[in-house]
N, C-alpha and C. Protein backbone atom coordinates (compact mmCIF):
# COMPACT_ATOMS: atom_id res chain seq x y z
N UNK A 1 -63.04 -17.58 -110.50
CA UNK A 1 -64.09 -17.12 -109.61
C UNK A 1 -64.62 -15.79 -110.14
N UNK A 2 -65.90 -15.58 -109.84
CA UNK A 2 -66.27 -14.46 -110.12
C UNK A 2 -66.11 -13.25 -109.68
N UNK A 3 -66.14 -12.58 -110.07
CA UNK A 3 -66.36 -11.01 -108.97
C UNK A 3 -67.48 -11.00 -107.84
N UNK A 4 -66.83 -10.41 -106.50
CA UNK A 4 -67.85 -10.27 -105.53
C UNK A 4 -68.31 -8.78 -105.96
N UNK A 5 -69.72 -8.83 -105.42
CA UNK A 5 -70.65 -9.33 -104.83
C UNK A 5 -71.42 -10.63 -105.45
N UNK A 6 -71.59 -11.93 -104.94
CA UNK A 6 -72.36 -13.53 -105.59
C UNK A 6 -73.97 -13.46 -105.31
N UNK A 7 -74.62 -13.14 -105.88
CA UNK A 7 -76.24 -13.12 -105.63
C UNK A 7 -76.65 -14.29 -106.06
N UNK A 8 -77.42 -14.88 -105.63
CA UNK A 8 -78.08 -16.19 -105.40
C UNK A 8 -79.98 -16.29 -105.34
N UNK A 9 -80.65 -16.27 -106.44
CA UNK A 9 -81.76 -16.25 -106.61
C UNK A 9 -82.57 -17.68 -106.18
N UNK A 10 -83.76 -17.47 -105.89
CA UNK A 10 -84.67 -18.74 -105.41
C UNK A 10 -85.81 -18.60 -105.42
N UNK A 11 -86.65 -19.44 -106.14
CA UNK A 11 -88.60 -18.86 -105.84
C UNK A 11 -88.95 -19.94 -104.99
N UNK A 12 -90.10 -19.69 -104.25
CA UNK A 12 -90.78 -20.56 -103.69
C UNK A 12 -91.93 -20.80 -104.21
N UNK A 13 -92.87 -21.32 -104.25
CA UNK A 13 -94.52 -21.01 -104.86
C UNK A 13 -95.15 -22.24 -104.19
N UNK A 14 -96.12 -22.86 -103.88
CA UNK A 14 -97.35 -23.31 -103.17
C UNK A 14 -98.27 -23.05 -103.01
N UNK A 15 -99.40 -23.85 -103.12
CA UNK A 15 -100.93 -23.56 -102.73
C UNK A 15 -101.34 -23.86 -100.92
N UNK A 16 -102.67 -23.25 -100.89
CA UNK A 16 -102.67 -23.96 -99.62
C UNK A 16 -102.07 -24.95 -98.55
N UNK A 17 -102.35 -25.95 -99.33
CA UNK A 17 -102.22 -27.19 -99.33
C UNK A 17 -100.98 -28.42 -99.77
N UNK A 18 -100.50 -27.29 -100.41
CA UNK A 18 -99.39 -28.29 -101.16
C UNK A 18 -98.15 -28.01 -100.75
N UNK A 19 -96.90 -29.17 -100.95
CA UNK A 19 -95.49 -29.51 -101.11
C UNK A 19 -95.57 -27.64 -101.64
N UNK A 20 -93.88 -27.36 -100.91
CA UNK A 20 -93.72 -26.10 -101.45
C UNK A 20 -92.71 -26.67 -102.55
N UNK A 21 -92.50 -25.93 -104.12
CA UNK A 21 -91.70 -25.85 -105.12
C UNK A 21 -90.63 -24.89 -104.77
N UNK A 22 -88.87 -25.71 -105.02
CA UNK A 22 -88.27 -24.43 -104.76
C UNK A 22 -87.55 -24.29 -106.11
N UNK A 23 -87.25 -23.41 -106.71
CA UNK A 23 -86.56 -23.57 -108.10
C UNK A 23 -85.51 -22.50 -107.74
N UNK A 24 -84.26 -22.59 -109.25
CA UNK A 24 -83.45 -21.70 -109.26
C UNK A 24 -83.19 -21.94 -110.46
N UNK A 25 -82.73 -21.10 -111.18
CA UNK A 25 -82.46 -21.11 -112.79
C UNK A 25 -81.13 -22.06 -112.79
N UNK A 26 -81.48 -23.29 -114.37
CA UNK A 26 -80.52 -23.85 -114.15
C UNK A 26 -80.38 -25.28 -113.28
N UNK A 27 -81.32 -25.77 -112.41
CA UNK A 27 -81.21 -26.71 -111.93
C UNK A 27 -82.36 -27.28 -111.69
N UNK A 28 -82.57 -28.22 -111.32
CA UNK A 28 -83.94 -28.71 -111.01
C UNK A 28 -84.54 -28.73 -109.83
N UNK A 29 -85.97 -28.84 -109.59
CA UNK A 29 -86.61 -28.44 -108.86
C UNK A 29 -86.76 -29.19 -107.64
N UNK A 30 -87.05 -28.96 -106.53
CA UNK A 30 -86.79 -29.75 -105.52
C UNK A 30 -88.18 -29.13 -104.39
N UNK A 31 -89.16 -30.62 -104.03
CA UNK A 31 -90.27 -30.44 -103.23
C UNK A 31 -89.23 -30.05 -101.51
N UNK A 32 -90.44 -29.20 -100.65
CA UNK A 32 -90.15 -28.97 -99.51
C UNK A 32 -91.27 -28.93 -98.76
N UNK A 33 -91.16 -29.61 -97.18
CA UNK A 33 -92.38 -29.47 -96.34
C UNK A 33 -91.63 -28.91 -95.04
N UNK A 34 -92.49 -28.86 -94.06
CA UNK A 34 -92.76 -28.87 -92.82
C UNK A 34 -92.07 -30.41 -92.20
N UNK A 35 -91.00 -29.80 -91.48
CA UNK A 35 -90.54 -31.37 -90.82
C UNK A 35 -91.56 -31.96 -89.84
N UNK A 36 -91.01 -33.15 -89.32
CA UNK A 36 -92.05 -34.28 -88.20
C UNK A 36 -91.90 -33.28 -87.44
N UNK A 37 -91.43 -32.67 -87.07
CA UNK A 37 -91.10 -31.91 -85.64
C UNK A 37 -92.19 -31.17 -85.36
N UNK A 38 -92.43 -30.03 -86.94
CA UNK A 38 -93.66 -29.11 -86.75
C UNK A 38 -94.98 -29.52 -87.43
N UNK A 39 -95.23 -30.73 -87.51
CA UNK A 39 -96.19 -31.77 -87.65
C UNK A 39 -96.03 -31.52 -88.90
N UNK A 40 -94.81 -31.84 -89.80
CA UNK A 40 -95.26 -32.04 -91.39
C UNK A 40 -95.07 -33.52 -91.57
N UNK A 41 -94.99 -33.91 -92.59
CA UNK A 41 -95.14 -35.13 -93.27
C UNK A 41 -93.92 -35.87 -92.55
N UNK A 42 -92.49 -34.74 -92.85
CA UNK A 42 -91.10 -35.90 -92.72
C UNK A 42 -90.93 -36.68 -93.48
N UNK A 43 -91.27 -36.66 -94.51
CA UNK A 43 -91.18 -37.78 -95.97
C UNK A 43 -90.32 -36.57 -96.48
N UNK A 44 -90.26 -35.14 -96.91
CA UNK A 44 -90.01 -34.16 -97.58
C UNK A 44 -88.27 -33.50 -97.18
N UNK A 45 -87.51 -32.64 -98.03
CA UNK A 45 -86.95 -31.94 -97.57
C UNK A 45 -87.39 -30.80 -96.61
N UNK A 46 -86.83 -30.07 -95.61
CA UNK A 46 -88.01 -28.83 -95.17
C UNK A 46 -86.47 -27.60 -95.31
N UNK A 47 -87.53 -26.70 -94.77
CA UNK A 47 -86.03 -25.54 -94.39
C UNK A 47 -84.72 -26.19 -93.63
N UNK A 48 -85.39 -26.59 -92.38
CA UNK A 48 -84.73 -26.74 -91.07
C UNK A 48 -83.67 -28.16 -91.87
N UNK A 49 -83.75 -28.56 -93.09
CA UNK A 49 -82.77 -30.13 -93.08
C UNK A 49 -82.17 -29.63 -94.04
N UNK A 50 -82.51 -28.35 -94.78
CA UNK A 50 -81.87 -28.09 -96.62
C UNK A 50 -80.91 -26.65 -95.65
N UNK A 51 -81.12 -26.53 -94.29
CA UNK A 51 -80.02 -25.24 -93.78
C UNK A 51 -78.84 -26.62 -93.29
N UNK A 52 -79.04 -27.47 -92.54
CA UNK A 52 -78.57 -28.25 -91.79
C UNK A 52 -77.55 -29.34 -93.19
N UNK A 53 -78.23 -29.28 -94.72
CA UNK A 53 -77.50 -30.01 -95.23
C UNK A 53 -76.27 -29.17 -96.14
N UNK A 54 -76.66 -27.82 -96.07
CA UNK A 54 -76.27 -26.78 -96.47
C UNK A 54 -74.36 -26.46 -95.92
N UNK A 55 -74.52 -26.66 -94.41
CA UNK A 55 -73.81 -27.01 -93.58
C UNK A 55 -72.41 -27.86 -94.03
N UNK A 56 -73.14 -29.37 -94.48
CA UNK A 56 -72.88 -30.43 -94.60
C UNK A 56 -71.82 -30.24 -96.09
N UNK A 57 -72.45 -29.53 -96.82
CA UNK A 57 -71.96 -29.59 -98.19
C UNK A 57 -70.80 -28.41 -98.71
N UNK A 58 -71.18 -27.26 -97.76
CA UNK A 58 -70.15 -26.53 -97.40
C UNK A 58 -69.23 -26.47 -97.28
N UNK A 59 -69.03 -27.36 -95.39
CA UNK A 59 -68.00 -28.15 -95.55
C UNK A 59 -67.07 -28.74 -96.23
N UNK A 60 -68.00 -29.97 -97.32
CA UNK A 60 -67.07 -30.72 -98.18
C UNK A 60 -66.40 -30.13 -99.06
N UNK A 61 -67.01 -28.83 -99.51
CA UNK A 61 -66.58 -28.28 -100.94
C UNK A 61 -65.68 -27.56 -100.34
N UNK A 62 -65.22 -26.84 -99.19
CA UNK A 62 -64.23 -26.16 -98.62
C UNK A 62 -63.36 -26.91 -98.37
N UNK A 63 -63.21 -28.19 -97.86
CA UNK A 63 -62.62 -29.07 -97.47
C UNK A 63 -61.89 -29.32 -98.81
N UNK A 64 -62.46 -29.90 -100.31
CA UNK A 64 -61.67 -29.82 -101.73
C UNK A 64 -61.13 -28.86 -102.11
N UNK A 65 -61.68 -27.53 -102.01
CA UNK A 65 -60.73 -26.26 -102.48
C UNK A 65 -59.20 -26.45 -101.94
N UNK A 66 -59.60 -26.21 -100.24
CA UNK A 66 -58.39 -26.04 -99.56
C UNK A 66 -57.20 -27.08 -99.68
N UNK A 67 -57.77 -28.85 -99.85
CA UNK A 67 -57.07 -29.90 -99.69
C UNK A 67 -56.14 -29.66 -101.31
N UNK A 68 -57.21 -29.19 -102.44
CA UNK A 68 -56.34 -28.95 -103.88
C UNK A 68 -55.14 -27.92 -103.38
N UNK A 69 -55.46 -26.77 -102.87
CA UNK A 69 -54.46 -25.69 -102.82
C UNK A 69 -53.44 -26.33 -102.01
N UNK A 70 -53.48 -27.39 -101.24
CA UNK A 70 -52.20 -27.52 -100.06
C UNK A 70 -51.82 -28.75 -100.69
N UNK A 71 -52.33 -29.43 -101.82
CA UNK A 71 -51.95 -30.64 -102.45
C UNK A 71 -51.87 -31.06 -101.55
N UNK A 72 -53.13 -31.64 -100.87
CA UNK A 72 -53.36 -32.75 -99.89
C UNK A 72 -53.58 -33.99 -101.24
N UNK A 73 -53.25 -35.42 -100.61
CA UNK A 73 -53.85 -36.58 -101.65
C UNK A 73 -54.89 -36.93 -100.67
N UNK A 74 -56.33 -37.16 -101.02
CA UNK A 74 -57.18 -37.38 -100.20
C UNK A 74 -58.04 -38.37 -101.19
N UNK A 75 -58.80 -39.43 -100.76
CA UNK A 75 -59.28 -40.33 -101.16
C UNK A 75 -61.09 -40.12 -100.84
N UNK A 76 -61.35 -40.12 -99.65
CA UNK A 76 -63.21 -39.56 -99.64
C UNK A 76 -63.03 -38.80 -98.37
N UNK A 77 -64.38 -38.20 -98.58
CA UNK A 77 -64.72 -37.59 -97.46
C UNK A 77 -66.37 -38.14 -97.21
N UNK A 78 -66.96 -37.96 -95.31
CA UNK A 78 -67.61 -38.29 -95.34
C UNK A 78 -68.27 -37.00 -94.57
N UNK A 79 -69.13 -36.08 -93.76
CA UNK A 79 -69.30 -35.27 -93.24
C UNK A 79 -70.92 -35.49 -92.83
N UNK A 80 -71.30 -35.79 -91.75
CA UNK A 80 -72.67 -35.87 -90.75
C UNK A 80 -72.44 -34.84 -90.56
N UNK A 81 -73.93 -34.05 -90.60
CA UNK A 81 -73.76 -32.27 -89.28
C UNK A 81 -75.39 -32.75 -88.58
N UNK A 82 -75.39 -32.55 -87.21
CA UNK A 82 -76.35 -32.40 -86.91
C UNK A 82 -76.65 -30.72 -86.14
N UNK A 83 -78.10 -30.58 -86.73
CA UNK A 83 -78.32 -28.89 -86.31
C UNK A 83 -79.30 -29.19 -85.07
N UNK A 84 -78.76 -27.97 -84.15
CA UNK A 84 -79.89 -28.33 -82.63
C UNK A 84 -80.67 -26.32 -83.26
N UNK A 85 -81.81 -26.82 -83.10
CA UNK A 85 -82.84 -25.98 -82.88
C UNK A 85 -83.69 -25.82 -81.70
N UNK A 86 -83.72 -24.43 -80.97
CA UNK A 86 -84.34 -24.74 -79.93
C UNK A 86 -84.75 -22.96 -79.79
N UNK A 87 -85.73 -23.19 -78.23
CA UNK A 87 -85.96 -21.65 -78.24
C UNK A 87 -84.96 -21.12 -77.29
N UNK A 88 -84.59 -19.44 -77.85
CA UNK A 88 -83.93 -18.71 -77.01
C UNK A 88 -84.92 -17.23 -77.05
N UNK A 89 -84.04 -16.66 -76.40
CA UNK A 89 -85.11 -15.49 -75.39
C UNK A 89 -85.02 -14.26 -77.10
N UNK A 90 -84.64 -14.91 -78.37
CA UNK A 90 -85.25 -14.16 -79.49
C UNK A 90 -85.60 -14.65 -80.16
N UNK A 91 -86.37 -15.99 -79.84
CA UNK A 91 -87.83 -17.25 -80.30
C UNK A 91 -86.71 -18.01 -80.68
N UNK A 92 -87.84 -18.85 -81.76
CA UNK A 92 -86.57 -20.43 -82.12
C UNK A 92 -85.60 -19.88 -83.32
N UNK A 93 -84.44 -21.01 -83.00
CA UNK A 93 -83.60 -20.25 -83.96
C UNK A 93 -82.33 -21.74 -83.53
N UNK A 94 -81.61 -21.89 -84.86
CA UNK A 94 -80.55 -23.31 -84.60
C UNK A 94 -79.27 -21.95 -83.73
N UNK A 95 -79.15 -22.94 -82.53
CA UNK A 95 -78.14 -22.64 -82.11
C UNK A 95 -77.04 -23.40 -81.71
N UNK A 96 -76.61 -24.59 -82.50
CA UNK A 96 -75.78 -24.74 -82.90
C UNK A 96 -75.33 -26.15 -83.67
N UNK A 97 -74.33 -26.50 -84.03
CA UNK A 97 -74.05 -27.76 -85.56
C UNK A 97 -72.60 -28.14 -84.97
N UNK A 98 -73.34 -29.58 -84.93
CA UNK A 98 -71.77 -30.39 -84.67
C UNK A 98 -71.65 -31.00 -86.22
N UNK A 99 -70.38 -30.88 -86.63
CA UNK A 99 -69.63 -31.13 -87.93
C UNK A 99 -69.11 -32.83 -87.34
N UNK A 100 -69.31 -33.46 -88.42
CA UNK A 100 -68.73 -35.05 -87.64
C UNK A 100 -68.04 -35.50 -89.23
N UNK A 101 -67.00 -35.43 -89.31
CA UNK A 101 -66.09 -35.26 -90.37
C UNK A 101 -64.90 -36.26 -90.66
N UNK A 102 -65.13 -37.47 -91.53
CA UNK A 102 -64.16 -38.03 -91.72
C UNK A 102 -63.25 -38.11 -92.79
N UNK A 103 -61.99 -38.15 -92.91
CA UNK A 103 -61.57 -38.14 -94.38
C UNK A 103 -60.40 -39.31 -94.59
N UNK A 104 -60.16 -39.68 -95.53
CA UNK A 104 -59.64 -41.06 -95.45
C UNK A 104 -58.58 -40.54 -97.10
N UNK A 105 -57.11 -40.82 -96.31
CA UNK A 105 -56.15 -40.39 -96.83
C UNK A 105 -54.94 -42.11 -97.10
N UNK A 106 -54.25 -41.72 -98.27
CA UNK A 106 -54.02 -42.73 -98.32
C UNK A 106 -52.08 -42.80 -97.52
N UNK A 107 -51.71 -41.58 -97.36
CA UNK A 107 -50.26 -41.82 -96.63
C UNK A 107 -50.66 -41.16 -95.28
N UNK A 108 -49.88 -41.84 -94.33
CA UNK A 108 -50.03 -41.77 -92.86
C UNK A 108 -49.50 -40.34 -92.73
N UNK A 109 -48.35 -40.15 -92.94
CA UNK A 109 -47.45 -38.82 -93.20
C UNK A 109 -48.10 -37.55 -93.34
N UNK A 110 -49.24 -37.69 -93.99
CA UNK A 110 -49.93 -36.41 -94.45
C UNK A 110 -51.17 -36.71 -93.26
N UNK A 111 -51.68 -37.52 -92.20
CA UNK A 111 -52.44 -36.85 -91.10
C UNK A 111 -52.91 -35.82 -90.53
N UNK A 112 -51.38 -35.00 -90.01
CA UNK A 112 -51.77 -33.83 -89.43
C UNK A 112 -51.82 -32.53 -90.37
N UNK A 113 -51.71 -32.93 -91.69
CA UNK A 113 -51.79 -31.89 -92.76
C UNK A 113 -53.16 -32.04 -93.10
N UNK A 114 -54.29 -32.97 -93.10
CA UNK A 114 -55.50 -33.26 -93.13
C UNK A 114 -56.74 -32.82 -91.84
N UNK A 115 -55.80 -33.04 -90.76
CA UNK A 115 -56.35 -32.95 -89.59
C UNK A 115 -56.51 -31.16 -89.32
N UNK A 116 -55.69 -30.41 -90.43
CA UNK A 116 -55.64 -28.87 -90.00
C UNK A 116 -56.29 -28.50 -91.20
N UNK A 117 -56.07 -29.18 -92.65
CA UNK A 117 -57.44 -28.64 -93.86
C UNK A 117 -58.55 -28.91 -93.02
N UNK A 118 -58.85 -29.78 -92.36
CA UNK A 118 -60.35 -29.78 -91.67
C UNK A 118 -60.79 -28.81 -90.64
N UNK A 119 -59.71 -28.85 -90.21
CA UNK A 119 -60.02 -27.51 -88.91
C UNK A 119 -60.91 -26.00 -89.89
N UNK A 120 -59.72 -25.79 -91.06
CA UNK A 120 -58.95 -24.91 -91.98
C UNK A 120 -60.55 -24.99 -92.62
N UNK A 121 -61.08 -25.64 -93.09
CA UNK A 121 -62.40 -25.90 -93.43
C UNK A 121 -63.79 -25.52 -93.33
N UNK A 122 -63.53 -26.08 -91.70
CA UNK A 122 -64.66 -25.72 -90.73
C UNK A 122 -64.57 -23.83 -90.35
N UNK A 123 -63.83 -23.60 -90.12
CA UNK A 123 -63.33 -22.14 -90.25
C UNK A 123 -63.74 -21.09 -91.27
N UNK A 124 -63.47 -21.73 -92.63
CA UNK A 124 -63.76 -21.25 -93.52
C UNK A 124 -65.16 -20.96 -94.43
N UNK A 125 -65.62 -22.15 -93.71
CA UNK A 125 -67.26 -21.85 -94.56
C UNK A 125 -68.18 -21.24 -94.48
N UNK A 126 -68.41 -20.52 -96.04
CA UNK A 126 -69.10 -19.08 -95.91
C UNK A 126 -70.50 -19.56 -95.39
N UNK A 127 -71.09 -21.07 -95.14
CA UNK A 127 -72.45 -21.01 -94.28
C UNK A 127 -72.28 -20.95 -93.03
N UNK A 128 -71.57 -21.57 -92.70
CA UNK A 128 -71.56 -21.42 -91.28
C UNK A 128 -71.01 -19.65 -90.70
N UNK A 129 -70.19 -19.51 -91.36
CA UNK A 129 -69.87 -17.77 -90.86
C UNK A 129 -70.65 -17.08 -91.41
N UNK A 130 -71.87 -17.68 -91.53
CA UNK A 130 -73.29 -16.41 -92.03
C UNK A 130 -73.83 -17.09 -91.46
N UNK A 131 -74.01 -17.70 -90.42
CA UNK A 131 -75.33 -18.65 -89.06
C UNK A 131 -75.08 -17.51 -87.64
N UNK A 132 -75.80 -17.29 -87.10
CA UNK A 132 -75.62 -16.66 -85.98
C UNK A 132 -75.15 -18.10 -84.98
N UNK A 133 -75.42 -19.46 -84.88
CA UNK A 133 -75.22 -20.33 -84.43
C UNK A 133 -73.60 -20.82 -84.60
N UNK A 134 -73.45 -21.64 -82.86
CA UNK A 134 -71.80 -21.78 -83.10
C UNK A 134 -71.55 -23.42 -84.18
N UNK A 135 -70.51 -23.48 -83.93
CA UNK A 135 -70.15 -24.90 -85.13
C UNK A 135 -69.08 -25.49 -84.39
N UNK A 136 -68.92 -27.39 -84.46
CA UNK A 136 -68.23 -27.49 -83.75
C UNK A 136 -67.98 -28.73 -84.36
N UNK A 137 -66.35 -29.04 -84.76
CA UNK A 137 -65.99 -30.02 -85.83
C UNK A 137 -65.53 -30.95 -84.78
N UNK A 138 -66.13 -32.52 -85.43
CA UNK A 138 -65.41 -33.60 -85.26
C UNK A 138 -64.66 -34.47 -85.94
N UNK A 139 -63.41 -34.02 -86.27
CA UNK A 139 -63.01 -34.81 -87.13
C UNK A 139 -62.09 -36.10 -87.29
N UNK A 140 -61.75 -36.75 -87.67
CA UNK A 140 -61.66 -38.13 -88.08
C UNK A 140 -60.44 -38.11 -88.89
N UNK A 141 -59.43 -38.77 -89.03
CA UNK A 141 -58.30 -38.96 -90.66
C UNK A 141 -58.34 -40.60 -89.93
N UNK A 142 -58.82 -41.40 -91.56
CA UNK A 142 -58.70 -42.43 -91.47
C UNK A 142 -57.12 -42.70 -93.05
N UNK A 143 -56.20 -43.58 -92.30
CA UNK A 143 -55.93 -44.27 -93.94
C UNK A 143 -56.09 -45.30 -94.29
N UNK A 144 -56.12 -45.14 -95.63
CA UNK A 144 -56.57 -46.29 -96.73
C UNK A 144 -55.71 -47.53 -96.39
N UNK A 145 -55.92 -48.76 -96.28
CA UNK A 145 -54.58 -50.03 -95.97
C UNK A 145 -54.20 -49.98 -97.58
């Protein structure tokens, strides 16, 4: 790992009219709109689904760190988040993400050692403990037959 402080660069650029471009050195580029909600297209990624998937991916990758360090054996993971956006009395703003989290292990034995990396997880992720919004895990241990 690197040394903290982790800075994280991003451009945006758009015309009037157009799909916004988001780039970052190093990876490829990815279109963004205005969701159905605030009359955009909904064909597009927007803010409101790339914070909400942000969430999502967080999760998983916290979920592998932690499951390597406790030598969990884990087979997949699956992770739905849905984000509620709505207005509060300091305008709109997501206030809050249900985590819907399954993971599918192949010994029964190791359950409740899965069932607490997930907790252990949800806890841990540096997006969600940088959301002013609460988070609220559902999680799942399925095993493999």
């Amino acid at each position: 790992m690197h040394q903290f402080p982790h800075h994280y660069s991003v451009s945006a650029t758009a015309g009037t009219d157009t799909l916004v471009t988001l780039s970052a050195a190093g990876v490829e580029s990815i279109s963004s709109a205005p969701p159905a909600e605030f009359d955009g297209p909904g064909d597009q990624w927007s803010p409101e689904s790339l914070l909400v998937a942000a969430v999502a991916d967080c999760f998983i990758l916290s979920f592998r760190a932690i499951a390597r360090a406790s030598r969990l054996d884990w087979q997949t993971l699956s992770c739905d988040v849905d984000g509620a956006l709505d207005r509060t009395d300091g305008g709109l703003r997501f206030t809050g993400f249900t985590v819907k989290a399954s993971v599918t292990i192949a010994n029964e034995d190791d359950r409740d050692k899965a069932e607490k990396l997930m907790q252990k997880a949800e806890k841990t992720c540096l997006i969600t403990n940088s959301l002013i919004a609460d988070s609220h895990l559902e999680a799942e241990v399925q095993v493999s037959s």
